[in-house]
PDB file of N, CA and C in Angstrom:
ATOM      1  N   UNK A   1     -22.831 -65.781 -52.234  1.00  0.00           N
ATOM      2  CA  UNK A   1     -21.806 -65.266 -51.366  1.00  0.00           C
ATOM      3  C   UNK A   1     -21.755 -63.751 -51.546  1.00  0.00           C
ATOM      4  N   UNK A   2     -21.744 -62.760 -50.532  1.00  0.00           N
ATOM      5  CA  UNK A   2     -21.772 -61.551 -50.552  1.00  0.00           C
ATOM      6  C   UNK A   2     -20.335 -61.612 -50.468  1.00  0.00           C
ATOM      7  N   UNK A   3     -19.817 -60.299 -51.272  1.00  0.00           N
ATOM      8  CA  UNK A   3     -18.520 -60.026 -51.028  1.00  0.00           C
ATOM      9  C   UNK A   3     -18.370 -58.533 -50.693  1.00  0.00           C
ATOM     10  N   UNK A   4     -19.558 -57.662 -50.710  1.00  0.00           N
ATOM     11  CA  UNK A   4     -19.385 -55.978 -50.558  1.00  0.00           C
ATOM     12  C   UNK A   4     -19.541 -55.768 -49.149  1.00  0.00           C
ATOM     13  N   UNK A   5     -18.045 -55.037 -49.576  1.00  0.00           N
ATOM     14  CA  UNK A   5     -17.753 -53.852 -48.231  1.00  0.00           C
ATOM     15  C   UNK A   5     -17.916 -52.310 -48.243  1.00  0.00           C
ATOM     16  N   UNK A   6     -18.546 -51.780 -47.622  1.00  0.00           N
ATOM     17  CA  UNK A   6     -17.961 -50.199 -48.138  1.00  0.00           C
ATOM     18  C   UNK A   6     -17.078 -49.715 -47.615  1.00  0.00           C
ATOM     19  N   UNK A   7     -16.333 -48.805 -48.056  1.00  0.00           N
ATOM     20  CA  UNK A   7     -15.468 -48.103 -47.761  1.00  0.00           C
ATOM     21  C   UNK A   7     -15.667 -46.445 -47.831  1.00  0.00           C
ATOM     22  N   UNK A   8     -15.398 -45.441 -47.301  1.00  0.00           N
ATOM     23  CA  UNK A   8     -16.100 -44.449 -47.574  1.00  0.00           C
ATOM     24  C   UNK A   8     -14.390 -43.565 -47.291  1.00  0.00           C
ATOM     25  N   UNK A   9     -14.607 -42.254 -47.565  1.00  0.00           N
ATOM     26  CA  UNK A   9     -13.571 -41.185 -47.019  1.00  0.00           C
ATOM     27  C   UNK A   9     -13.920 -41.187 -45.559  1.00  0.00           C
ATOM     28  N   UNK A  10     -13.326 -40.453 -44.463  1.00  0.00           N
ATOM     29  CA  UNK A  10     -13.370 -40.097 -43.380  1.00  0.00           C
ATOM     30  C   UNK A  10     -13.359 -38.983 -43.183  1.00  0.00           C
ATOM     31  N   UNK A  11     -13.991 -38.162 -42.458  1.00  0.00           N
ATOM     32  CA  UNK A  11     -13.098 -36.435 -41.768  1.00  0.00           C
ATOM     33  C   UNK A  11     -13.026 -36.305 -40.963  1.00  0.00           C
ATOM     34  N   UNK A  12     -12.119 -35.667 -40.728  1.00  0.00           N
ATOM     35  CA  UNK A  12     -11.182 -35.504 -39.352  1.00  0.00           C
ATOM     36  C   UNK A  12      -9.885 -36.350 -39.032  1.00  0.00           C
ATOM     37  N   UNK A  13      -8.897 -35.913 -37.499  1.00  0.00           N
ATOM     38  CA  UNK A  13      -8.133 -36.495 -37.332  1.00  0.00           C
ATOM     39  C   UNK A  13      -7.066 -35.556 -38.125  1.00  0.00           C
ATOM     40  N   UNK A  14      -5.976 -36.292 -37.230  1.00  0.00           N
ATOM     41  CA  UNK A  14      -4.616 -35.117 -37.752  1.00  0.00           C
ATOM     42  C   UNK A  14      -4.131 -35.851 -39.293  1.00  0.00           C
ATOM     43  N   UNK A  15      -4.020 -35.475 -40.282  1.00  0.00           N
ATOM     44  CA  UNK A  15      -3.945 -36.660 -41.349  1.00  0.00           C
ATOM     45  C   UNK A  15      -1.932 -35.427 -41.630  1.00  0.00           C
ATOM     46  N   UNK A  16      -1.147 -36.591 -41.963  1.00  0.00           N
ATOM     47  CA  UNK A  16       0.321 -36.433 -42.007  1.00  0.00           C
ATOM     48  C   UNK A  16       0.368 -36.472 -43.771  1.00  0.00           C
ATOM     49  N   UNK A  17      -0.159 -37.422 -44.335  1.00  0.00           N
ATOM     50  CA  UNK A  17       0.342 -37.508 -45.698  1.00  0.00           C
ATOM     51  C   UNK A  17      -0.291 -37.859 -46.365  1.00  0.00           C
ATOM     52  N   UNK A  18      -0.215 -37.872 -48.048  1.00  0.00           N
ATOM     53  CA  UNK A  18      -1.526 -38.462 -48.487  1.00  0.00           C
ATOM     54  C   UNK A  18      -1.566 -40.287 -48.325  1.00  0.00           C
ATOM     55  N   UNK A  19      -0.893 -40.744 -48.362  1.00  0.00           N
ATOM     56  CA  UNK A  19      -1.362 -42.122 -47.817  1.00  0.00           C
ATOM     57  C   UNK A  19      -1.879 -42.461 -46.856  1.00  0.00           C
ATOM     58  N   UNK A  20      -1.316 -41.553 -45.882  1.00  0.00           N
ATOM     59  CA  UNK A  20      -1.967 -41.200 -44.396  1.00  0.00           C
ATOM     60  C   UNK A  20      -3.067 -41.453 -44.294  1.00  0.00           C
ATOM     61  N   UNK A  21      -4.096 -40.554 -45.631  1.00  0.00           N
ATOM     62  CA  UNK A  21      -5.339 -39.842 -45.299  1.00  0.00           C
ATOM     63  C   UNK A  21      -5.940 -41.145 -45.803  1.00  0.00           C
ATOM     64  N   UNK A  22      -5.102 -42.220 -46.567  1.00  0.00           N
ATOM     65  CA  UNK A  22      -6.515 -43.419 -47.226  1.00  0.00           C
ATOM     66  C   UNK A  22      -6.533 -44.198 -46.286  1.00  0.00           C
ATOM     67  N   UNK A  23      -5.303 -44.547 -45.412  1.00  0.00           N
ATOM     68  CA  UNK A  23      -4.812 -45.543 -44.235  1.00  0.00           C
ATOM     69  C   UNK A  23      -5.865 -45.186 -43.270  1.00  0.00           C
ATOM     70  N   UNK A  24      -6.354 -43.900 -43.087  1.00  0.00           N
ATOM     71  CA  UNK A  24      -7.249 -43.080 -42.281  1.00  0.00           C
ATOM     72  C   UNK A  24      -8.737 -43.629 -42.513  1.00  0.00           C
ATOM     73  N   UNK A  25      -8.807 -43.517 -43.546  1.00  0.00           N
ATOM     74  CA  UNK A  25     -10.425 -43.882 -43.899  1.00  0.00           C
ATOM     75  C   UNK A  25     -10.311 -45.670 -44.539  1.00  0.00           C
ATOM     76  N   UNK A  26      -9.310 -46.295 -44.446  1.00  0.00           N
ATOM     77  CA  UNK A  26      -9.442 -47.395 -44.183  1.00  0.00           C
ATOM     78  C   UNK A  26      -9.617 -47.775 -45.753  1.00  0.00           C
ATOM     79  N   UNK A  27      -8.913 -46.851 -46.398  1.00  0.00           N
ATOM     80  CA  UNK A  27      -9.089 -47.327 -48.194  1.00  0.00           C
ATOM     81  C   UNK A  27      -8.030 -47.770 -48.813  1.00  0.00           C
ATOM     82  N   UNK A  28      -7.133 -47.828 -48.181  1.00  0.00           N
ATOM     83  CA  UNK A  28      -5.440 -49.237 -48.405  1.00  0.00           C
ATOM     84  C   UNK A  28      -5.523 -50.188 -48.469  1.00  0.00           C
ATOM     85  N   UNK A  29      -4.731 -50.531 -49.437  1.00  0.00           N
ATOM     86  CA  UNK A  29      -4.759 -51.855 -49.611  1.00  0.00           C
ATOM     87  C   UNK A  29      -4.409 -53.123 -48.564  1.00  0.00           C
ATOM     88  N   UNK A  30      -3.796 -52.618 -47.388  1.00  0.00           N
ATOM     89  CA  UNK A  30      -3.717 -53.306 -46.111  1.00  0.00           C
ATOM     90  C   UNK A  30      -5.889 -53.402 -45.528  1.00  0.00           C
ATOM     91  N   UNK A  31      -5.807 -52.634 -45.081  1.00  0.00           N
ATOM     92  CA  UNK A  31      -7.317 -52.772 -45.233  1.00  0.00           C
ATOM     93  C   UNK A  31      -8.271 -53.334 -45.849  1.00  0.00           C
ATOM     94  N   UNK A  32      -8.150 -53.444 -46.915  1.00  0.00           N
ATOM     95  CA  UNK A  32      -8.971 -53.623 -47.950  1.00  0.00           C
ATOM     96  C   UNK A  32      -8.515 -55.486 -47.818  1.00  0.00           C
ATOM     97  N   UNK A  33      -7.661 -55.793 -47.659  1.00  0.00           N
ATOM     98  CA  UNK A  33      -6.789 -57.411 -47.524  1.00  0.00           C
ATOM     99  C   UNK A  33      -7.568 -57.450 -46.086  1.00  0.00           C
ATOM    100  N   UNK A  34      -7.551 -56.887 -45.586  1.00  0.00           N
ATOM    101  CA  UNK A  34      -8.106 -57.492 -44.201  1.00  0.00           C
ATOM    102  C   UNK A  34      -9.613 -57.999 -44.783  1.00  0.00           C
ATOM    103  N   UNK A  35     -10.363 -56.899 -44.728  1.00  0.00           N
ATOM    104  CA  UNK A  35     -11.676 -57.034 -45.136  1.00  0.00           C
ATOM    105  C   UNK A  35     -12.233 -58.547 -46.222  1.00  0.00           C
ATOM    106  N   UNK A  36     -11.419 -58.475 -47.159  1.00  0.00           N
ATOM    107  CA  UNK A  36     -11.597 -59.618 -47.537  1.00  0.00           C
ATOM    108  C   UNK A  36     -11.427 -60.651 -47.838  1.00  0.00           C
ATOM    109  N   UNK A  37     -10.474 -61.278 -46.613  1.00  0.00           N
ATOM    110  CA  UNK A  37      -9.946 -62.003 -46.248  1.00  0.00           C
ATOM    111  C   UNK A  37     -11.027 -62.396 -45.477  1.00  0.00           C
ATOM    112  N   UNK A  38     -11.511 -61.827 -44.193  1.00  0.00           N
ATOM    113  CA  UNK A  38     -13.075 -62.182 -43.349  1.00  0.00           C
ATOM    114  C   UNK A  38     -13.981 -62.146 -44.132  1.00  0.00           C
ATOM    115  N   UNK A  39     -14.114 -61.570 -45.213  1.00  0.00           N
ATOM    116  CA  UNK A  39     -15.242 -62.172 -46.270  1.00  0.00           C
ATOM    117  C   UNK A  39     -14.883 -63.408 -46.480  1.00  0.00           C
ATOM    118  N   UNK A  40     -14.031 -63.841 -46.855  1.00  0.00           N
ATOM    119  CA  UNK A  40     -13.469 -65.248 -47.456  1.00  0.00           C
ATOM    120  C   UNK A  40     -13.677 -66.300 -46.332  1.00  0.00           C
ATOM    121  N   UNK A  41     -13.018 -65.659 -45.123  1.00  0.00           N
ATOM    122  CA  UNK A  41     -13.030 -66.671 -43.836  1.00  0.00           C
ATOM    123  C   UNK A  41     -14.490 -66.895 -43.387  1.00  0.00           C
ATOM    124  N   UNK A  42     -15.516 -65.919 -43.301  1.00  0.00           N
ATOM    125  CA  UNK A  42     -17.125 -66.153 -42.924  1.00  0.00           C
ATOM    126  C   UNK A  42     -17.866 -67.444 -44.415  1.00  0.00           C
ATOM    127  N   UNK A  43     -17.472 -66.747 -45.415  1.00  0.00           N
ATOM    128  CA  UNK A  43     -17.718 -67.566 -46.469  1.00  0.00           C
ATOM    129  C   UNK A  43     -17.266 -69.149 -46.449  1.00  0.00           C
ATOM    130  N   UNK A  44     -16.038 -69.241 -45.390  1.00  0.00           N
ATOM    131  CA  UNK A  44     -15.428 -70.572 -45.257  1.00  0.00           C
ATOM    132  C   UNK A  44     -14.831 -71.044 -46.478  1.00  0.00           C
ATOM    133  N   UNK A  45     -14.076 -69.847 -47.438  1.00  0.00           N
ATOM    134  CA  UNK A  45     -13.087 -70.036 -48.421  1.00  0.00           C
ATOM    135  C   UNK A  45     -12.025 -70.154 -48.192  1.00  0.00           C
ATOM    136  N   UNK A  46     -11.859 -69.302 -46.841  1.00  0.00           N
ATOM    137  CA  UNK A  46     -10.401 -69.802 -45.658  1.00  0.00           C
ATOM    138  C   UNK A  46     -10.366 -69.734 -44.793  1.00  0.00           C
ATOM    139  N   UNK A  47      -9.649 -70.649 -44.345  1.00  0.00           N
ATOM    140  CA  UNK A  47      -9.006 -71.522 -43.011  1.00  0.00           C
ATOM    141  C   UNK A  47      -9.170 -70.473 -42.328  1.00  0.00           C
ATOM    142  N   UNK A  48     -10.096 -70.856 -41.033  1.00  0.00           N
ATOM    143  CA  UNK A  48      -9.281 -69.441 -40.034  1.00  0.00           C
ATOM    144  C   UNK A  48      -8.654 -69.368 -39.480  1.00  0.00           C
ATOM    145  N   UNK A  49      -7.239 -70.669 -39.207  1.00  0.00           N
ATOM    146  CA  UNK A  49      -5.811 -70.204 -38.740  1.00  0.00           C
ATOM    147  C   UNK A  49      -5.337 -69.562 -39.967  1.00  0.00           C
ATOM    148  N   UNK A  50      -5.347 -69.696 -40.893  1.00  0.00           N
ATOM    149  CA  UNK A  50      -4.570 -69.000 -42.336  1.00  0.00           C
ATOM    150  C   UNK A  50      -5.651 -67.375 -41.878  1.00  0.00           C
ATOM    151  N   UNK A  51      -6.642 -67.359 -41.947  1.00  0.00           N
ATOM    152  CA  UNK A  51      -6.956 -65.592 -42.365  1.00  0.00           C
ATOM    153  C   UNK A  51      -6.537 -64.884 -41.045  1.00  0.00           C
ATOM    154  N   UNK A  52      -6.633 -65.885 -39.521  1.00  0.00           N
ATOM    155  CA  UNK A  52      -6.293 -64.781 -38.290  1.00  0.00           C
ATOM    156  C   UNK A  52      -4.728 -64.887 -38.196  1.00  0.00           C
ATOM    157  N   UNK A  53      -3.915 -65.761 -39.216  1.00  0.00           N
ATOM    158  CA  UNK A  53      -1.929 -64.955 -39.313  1.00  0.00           C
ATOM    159  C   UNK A  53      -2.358 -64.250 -40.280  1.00  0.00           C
ATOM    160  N   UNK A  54      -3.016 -64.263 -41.422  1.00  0.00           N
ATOM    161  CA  UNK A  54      -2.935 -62.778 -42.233  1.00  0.00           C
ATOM    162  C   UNK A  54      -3.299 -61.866 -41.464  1.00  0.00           C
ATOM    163  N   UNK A  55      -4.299 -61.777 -40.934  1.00  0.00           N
ATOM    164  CA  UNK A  55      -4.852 -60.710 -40.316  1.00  0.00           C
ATOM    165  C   UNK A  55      -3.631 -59.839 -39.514  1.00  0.00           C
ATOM    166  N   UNK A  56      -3.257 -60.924 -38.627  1.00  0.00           N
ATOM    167  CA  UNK A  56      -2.558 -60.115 -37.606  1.00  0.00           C
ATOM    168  C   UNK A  56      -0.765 -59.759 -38.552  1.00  0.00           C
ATOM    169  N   UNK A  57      -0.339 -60.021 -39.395  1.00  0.00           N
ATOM    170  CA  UNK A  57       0.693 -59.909 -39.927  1.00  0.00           C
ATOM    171  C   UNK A  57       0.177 -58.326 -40.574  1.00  0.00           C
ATOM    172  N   UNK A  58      -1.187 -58.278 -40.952  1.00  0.00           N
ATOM    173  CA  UNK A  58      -1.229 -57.287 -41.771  1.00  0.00           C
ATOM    174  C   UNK A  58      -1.604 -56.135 -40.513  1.00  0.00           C
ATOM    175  N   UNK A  59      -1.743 -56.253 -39.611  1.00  0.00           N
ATOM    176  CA  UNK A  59      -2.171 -55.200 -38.495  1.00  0.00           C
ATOM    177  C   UNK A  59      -0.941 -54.907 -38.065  1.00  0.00           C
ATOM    178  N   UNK A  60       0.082 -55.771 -37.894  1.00  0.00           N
ATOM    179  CA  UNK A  60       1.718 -55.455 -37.366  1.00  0.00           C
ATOM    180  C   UNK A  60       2.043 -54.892 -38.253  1.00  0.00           C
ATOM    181  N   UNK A  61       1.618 -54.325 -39.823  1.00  0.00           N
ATOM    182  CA  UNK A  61       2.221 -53.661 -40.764  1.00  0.00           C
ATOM    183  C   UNK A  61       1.303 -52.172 -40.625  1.00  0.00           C
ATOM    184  N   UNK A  62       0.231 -52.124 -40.423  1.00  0.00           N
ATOM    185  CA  UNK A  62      -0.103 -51.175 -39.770  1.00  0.00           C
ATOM    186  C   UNK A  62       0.302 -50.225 -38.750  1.00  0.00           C
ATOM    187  N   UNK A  63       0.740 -51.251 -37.774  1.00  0.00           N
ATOM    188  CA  UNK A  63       1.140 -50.682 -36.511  1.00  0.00           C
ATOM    189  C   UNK A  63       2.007 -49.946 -36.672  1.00  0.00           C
ATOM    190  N   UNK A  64       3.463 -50.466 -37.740  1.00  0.00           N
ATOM    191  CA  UNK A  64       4.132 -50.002 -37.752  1.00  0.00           C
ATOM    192  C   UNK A  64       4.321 -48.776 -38.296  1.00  0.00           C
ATOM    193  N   UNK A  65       3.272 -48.452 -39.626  1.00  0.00           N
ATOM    194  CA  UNK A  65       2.981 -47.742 -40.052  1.00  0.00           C
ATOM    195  C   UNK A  65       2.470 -46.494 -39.330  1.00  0.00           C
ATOM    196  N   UNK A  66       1.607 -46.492 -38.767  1.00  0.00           N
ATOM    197  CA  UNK A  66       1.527 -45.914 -37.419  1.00  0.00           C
ATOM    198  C   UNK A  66       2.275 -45.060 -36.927  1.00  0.00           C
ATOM    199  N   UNK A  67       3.413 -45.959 -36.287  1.00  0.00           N
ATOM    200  CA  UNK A  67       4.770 -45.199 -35.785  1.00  0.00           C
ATOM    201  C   UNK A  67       5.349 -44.224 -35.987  1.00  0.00           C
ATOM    202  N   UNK A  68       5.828 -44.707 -37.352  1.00  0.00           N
ATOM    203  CA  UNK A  68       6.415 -44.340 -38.282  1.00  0.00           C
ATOM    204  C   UNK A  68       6.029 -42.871 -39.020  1.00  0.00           C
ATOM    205  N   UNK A  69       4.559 -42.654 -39.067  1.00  0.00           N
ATOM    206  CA  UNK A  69       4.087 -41.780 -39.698  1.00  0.00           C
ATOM    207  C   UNK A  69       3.698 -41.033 -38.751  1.00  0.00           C
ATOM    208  N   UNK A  70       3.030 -41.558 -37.643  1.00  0.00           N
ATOM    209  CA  UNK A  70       3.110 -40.256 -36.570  1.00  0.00           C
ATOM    210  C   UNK A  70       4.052 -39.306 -35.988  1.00  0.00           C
ATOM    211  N   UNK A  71       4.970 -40.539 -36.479  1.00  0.00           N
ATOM    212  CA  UNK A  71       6.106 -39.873 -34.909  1.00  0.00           C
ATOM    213  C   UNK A  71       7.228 -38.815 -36.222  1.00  0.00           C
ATOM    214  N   UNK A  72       7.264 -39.324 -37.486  1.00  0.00           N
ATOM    215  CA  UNK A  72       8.359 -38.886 -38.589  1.00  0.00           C
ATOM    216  C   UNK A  72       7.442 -38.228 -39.599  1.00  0.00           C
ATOM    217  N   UNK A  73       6.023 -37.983 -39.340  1.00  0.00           N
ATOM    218  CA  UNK A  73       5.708 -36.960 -41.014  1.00  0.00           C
ATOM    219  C   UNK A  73       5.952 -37.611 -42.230  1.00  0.00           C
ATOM    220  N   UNK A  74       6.533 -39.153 -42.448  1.00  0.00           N
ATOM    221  CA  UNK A  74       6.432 -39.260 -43.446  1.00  0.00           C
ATOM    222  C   UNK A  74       6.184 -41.548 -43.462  1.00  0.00           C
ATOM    223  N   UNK A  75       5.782 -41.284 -44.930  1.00  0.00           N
ATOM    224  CA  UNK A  75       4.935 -43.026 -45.212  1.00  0.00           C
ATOM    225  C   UNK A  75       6.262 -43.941 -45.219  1.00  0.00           C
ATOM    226  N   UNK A  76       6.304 -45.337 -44.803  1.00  0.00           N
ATOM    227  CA  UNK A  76       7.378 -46.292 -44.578  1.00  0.00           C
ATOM    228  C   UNK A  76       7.263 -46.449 -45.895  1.00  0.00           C
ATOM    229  N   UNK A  77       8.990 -46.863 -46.491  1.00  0.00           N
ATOM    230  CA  UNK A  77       8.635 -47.558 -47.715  1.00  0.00           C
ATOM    231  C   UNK A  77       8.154 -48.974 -48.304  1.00  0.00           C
ATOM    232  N   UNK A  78       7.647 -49.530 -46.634  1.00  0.00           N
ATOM    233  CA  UNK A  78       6.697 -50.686 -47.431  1.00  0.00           C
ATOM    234  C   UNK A  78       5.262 -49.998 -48.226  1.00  0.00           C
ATOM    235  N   UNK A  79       5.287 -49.494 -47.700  1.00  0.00           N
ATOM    236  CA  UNK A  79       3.623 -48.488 -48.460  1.00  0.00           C
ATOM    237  C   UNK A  79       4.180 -47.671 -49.858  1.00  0.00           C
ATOM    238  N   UNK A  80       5.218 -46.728 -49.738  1.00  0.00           N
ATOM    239  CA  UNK A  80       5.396 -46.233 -50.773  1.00  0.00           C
ATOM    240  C   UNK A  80       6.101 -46.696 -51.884  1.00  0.00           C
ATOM    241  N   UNK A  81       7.187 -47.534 -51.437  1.00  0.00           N
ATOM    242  CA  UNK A  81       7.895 -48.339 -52.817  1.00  0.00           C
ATOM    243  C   UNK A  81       7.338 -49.753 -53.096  1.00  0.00           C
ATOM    244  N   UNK A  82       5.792 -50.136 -52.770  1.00  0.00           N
ATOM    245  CA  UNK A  82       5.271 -51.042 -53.273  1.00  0.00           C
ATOM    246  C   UNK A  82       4.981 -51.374 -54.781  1.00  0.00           C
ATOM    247  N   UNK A  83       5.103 -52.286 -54.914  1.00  0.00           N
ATOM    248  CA  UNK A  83       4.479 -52.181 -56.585  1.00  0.00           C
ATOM    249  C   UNK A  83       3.390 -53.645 -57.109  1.00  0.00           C
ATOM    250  N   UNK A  84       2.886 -53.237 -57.977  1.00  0.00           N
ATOM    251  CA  UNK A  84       1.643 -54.364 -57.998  1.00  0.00           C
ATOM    252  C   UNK A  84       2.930 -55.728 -58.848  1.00  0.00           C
ATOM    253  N   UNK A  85       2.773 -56.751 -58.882  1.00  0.00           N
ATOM    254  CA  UNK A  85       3.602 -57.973 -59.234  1.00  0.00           C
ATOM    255  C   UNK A  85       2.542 -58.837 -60.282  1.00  0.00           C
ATOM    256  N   UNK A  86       2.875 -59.724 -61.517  1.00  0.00           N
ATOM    257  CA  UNK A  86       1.883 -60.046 -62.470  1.00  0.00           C
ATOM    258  C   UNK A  86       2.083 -61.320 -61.293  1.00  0.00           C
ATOM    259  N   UNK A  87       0.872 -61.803 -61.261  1.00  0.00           N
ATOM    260  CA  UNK A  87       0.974 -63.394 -60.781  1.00  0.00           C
ATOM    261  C   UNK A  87       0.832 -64.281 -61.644  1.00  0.00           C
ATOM    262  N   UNK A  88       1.580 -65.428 -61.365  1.00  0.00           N
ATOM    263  CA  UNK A  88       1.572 -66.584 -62.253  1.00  0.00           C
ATOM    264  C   UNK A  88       0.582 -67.255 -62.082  1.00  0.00           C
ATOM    265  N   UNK A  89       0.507 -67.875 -63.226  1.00  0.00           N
ATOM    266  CA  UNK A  89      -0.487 -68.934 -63.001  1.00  0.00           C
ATOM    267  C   UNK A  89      -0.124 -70.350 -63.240  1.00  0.00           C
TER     268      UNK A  89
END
């Protein structure tokens, strides 16, 4: 099973903030959940009604992001007051 994606920086484009600029080149962790999630779903590790509602839940968090940062100069605090969580097992 292949699981590599690349991800690279970008240049160009009006970039607003530094989260901006990773959301930009597609190096967020929203991104990065997309990506391998369709690794998982081509692999047939998941369902693809389960990876196309992630998908699109995580693009409506985008979108909004979007908005938000274009239109106000600054990152929503779903992006900035995130924090990583221990998972149980």
């Amino acid at each position: 099973m292949d699981l590599r994606e690349l991800h690279e920086y970008r240049e160009g484009g009006d970039i607003t903030t530094t989260h901006d600029m990773r959301v930009y080149s597609e190096l967020d962790r929203f991104h990065q959940a997309i990506d391998a999630v369709r690794i998982l779903r081509k692999n047939q590790v998941v369902d693809e009604a389960v990876a196309v509602a992630f998908i699109d839940v995580t693009n409506r968090s985008l979108e909004e992001y979007f908005e938000v940062t274009r239109d106000g100069g600054v990152d929503i605090p779903k992006f900035t007051e995130w924090k990583w969580k221990t998972l149980k097992a």
